[in-house]
N, C-alpha and C. Protein backbone atom coordinates (compact mmCIF):
# COMPACT_ATOMS: atom_id res chain seq x y z
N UNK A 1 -65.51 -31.72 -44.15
CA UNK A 1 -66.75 -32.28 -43.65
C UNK A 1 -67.33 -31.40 -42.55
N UNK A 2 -68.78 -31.36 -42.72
CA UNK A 2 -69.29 -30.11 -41.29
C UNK A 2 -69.00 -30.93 -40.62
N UNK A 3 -69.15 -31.93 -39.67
CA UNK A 3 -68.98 -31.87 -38.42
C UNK A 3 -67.63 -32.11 -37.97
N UNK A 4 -66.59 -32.03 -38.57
CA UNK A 4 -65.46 -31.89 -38.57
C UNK A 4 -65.05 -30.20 -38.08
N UNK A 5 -65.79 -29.48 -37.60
CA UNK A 5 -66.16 -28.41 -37.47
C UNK A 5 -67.21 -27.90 -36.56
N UNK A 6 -66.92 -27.32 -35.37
CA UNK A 6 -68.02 -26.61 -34.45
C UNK A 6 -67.24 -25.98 -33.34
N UNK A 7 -68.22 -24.88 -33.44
CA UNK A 7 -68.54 -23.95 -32.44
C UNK A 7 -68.67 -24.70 -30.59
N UNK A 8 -68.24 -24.33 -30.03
CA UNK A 8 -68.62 -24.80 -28.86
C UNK A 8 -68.04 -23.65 -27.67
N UNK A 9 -69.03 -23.09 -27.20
CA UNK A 9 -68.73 -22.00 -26.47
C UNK A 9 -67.42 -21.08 -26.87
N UNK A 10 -67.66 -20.46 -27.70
CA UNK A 10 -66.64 -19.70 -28.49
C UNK A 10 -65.58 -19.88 -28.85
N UNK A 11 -65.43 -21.50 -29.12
CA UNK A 11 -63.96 -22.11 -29.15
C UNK A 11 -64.67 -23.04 -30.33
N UNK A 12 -63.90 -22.68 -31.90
CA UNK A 12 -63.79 -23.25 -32.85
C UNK A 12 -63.33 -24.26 -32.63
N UNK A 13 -63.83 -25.70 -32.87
CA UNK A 13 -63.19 -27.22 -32.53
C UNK A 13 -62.77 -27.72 -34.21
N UNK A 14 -61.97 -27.89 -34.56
CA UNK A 14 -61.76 -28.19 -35.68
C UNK A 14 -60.52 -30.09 -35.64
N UNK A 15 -61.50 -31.11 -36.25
CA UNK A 15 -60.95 -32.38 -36.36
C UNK A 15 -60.32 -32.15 -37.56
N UNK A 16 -59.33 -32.84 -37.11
CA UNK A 16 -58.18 -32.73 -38.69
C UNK A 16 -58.57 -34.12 -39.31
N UNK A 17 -57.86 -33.78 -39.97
CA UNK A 17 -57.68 -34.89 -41.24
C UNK A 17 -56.38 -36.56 -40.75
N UNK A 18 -56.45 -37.45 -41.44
CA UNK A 18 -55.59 -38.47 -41.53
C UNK A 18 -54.45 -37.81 -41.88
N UNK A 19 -54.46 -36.89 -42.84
CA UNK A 19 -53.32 -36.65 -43.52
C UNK A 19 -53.62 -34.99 -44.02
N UNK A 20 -52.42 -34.54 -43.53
CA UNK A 20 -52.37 -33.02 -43.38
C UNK A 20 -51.16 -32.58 -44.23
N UNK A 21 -51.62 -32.38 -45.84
CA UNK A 21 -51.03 -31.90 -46.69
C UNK A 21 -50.87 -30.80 -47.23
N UNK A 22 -50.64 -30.25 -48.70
CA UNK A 22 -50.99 -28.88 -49.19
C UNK A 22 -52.41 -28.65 -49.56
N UNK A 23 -52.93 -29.98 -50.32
CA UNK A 23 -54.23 -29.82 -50.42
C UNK A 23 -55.27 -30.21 -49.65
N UNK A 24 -54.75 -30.26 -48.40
CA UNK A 24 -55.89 -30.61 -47.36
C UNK A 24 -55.51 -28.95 -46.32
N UNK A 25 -54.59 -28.62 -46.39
CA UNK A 25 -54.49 -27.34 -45.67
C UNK A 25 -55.50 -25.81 -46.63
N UNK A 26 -55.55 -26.23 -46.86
CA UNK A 26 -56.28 -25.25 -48.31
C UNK A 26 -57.43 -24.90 -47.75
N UNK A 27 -58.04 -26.37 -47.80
CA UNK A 27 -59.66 -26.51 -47.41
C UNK A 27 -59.35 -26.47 -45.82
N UNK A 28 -58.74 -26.54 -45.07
CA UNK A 28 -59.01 -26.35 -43.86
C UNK A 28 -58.94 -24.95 -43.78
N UNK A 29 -58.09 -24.17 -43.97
CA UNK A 29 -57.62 -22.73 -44.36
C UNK A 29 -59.06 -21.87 -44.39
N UNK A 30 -59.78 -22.35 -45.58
CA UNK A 30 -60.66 -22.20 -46.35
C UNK A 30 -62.01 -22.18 -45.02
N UNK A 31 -62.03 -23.28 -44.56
CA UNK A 31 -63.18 -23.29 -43.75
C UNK A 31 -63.27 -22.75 -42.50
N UNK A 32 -61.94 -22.88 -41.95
CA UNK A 32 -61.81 -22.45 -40.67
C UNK A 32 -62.12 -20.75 -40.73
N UNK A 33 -61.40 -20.23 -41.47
CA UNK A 33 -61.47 -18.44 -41.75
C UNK A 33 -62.80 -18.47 -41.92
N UNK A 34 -63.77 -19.20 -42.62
CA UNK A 34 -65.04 -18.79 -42.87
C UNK A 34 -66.08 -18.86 -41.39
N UNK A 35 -65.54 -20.01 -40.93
CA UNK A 35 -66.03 -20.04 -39.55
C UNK A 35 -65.66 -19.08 -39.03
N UNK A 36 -64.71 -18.59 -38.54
CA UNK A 36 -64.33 -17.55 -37.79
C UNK A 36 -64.88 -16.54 -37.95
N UNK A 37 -64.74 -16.22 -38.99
CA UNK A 37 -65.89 -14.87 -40.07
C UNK A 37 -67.47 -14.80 -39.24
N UNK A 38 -68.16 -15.95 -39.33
CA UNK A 38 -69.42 -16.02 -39.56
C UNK A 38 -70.10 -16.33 -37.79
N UNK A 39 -69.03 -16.73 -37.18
CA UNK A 39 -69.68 -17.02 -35.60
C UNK A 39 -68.67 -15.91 -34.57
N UNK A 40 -68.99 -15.94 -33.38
CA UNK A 40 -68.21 -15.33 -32.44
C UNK A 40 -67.30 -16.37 -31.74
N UNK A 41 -66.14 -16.15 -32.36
CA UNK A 41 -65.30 -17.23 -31.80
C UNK A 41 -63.73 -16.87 -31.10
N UNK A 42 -63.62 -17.10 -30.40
CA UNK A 42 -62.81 -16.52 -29.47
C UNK A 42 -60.99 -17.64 -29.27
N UNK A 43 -61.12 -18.15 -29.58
CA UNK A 43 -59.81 -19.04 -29.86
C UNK A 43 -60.38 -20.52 -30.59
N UNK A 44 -59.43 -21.26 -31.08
CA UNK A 44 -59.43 -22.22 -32.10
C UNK A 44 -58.64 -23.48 -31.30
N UNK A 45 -59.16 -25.25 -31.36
CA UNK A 45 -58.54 -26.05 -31.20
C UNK A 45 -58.47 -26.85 -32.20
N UNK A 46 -57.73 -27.43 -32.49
CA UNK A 46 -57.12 -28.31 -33.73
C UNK A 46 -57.03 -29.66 -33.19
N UNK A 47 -58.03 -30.42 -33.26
CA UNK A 47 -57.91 -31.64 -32.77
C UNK A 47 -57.23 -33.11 -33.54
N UNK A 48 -55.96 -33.49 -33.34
CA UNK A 48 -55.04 -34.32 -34.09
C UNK A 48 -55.13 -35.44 -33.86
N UNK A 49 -56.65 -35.93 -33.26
CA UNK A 49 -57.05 -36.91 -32.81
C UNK A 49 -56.67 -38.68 -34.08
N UNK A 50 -57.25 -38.16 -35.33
CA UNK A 50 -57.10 -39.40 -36.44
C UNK A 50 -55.84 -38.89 -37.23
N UNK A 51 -54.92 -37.87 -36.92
CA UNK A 51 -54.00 -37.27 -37.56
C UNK A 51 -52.59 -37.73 -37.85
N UNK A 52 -52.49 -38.45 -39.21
CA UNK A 52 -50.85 -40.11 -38.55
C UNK A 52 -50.00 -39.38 -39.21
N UNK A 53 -49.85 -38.28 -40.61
CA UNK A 53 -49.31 -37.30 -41.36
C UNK A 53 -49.74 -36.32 -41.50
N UNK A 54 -48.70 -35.21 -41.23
CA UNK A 54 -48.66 -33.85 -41.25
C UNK A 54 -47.41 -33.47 -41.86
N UNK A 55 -47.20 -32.79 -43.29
CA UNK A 55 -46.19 -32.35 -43.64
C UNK A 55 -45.57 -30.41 -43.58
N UNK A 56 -45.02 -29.75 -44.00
CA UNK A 56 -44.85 -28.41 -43.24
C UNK A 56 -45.94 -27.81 -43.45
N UNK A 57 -46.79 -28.02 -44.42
CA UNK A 57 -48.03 -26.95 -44.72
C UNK A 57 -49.09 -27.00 -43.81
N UNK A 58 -48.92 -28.29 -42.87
CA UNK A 58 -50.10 -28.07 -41.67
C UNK A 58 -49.15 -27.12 -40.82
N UNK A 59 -48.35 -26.82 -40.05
CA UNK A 59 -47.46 -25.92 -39.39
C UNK A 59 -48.13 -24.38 -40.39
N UNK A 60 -48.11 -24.41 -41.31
CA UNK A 60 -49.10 -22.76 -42.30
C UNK A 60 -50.20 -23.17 -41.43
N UNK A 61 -50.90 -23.93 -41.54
CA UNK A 61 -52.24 -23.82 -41.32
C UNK A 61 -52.37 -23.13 -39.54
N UNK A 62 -51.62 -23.55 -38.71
CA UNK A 62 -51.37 -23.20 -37.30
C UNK A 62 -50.54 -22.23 -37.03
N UNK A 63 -49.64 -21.73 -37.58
CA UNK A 63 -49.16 -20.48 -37.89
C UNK A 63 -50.40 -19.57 -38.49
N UNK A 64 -51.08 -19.64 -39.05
CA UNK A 64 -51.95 -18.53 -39.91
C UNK A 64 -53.10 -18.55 -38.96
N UNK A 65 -53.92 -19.71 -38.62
CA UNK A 65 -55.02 -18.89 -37.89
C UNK A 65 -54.95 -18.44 -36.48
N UNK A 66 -53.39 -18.54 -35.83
CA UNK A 66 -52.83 -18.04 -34.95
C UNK A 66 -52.92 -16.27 -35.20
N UNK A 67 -52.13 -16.43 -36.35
CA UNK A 67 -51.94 -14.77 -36.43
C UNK A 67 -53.14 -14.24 -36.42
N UNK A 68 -54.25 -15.07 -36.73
CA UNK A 68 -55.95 -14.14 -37.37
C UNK A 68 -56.23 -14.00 -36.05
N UNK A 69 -56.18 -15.38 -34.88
CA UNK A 69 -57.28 -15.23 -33.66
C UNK A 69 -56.26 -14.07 -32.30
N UNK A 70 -55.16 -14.61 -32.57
CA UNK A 70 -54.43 -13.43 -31.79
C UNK A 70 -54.90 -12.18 -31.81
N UNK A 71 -54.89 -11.55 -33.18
CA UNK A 71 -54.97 -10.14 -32.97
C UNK A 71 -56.81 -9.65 -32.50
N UNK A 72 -57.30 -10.45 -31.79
CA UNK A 72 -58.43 -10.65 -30.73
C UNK A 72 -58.22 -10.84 -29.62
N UNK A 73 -56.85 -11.15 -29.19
CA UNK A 73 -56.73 -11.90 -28.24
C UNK A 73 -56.89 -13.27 -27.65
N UNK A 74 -57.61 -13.90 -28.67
CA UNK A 74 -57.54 -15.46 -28.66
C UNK A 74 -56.11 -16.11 -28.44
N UNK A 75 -56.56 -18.05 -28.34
CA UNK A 75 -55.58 -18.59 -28.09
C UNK A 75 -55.54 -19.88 -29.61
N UNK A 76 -54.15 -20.67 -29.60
CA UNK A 76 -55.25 -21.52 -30.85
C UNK A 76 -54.15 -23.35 -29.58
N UNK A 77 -55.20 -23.66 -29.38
CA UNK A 77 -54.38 -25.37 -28.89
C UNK A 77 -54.12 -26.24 -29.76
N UNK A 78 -53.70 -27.55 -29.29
CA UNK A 78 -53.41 -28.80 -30.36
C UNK A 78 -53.64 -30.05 -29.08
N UNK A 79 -54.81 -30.63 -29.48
CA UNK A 79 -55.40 -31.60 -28.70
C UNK A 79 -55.10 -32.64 -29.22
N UNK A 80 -55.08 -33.87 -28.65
CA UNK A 80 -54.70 -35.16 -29.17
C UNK A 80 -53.47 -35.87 -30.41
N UNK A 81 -52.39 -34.90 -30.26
CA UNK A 81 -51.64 -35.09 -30.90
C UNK A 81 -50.40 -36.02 -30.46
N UNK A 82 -50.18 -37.08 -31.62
CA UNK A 82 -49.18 -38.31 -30.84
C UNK A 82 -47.91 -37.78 -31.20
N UNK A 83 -46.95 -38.50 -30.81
CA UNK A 83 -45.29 -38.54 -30.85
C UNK A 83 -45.20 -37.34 -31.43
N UNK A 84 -45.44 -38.57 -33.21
CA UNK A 84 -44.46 -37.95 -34.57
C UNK A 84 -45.09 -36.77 -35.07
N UNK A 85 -46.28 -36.18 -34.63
CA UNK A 85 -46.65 -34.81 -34.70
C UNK A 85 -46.14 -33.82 -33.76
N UNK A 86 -46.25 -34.12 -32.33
CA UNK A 86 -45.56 -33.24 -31.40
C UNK A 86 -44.46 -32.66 -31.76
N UNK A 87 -43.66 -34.17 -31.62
CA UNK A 87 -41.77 -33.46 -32.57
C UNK A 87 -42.38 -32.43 -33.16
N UNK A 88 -43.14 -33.08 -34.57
CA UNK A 88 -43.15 -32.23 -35.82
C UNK A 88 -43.22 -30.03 -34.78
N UNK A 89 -44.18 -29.98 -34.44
CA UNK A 89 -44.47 -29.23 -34.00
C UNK A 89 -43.87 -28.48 -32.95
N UNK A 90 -42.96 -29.07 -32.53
CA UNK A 90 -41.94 -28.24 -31.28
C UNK A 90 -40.57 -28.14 -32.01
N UNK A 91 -40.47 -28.99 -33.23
CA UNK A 91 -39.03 -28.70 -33.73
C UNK A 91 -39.66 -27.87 -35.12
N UNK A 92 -40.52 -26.81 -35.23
CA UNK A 92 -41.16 -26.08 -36.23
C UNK A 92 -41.18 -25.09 -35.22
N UNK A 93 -40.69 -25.06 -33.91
CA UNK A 93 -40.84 -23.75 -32.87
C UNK A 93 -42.33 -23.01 -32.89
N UNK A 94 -43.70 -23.77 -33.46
CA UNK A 94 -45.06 -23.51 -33.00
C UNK A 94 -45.56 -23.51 -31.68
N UNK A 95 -44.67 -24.67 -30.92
CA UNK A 95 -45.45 -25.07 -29.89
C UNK A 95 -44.97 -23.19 -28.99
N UNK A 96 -44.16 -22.58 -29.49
CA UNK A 96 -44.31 -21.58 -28.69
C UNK A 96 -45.76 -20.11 -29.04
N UNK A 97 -46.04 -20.56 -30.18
CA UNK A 97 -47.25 -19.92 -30.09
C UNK A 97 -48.45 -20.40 -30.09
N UNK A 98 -48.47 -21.69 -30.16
CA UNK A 98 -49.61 -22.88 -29.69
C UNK A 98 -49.82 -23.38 -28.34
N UNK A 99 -50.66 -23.92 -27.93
CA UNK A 99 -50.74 -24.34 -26.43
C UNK A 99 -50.83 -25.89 -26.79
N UNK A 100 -49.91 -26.69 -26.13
CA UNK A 100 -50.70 -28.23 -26.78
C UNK A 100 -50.45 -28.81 -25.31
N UNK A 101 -51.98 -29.12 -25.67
CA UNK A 101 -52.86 -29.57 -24.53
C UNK A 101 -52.73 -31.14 -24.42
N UNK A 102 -52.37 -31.68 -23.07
CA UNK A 102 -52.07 -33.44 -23.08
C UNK A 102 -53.82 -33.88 -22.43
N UNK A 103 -53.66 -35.06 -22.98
CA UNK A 103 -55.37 -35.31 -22.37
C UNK A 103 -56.44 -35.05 -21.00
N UNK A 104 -55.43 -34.69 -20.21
CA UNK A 104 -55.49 -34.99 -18.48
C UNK A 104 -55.68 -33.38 -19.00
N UNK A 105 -55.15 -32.56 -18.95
CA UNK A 105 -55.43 -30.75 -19.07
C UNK A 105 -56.59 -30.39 -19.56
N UNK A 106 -56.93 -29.40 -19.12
CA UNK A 106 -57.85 -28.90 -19.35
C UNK A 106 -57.26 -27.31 -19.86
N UNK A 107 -58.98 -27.25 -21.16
CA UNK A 107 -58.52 -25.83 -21.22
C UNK A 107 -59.01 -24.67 -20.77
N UNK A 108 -58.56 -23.72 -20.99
CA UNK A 108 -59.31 -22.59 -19.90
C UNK A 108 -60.47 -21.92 -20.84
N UNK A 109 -61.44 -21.88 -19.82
CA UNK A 109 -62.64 -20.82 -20.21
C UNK A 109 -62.56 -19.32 -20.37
């Protein structure tokens, strides 16, 4: 969905999905790279705001546009993410190349 998607001062905001599968990583895959492509965007947040399942292929999806915005020097975060995603994500050893941001933080300009 576009507005599941925007630009906001050079920081790709991207709302996930309910459910973060193989075929929902595809199309995120899919859109996010195209965004990136087409605007000046300087790091990526992944917002896990409505997000209740995530199975390993969302961990691809944050692994991969890590590797794309890095080699820019970008950063990529994980905003609003509860419990059973966090685990997911610190016992997948991402959170060491992710920043995950708790609500009270702010991110840097």
């Amino acid at each position: 969905m576009e507005e599941d998607y925007k630009i906001i001062d050079h920081y790709l905001m991207i709302r996930l999905p309910e459910e973060i599968d193989h075929h929902s990583c595809s199309v995120i895959c899919r859109r996010a790279d195209h965004m990136m492509l087409d605007n000046s965007v300087s790091h990526i947040v992944f917002d896990f705001s409505d997000t209740k399942f995530m199975d390993s292929s969302g961990i691809g999806v944050l692994a991969g546009r890590y590797r794309k915005i890095s080699c820019f020097g970008g950063k990529v975060y994980v905003i609003h993410a509860n419990r059973r995603i966090r685990k997911i994500l610190e016992m997948s050893g991402i959170g060491d190349i992710v920043e995950m941001i708790d609500q009270e933080e702010k991110i840097e300009k």
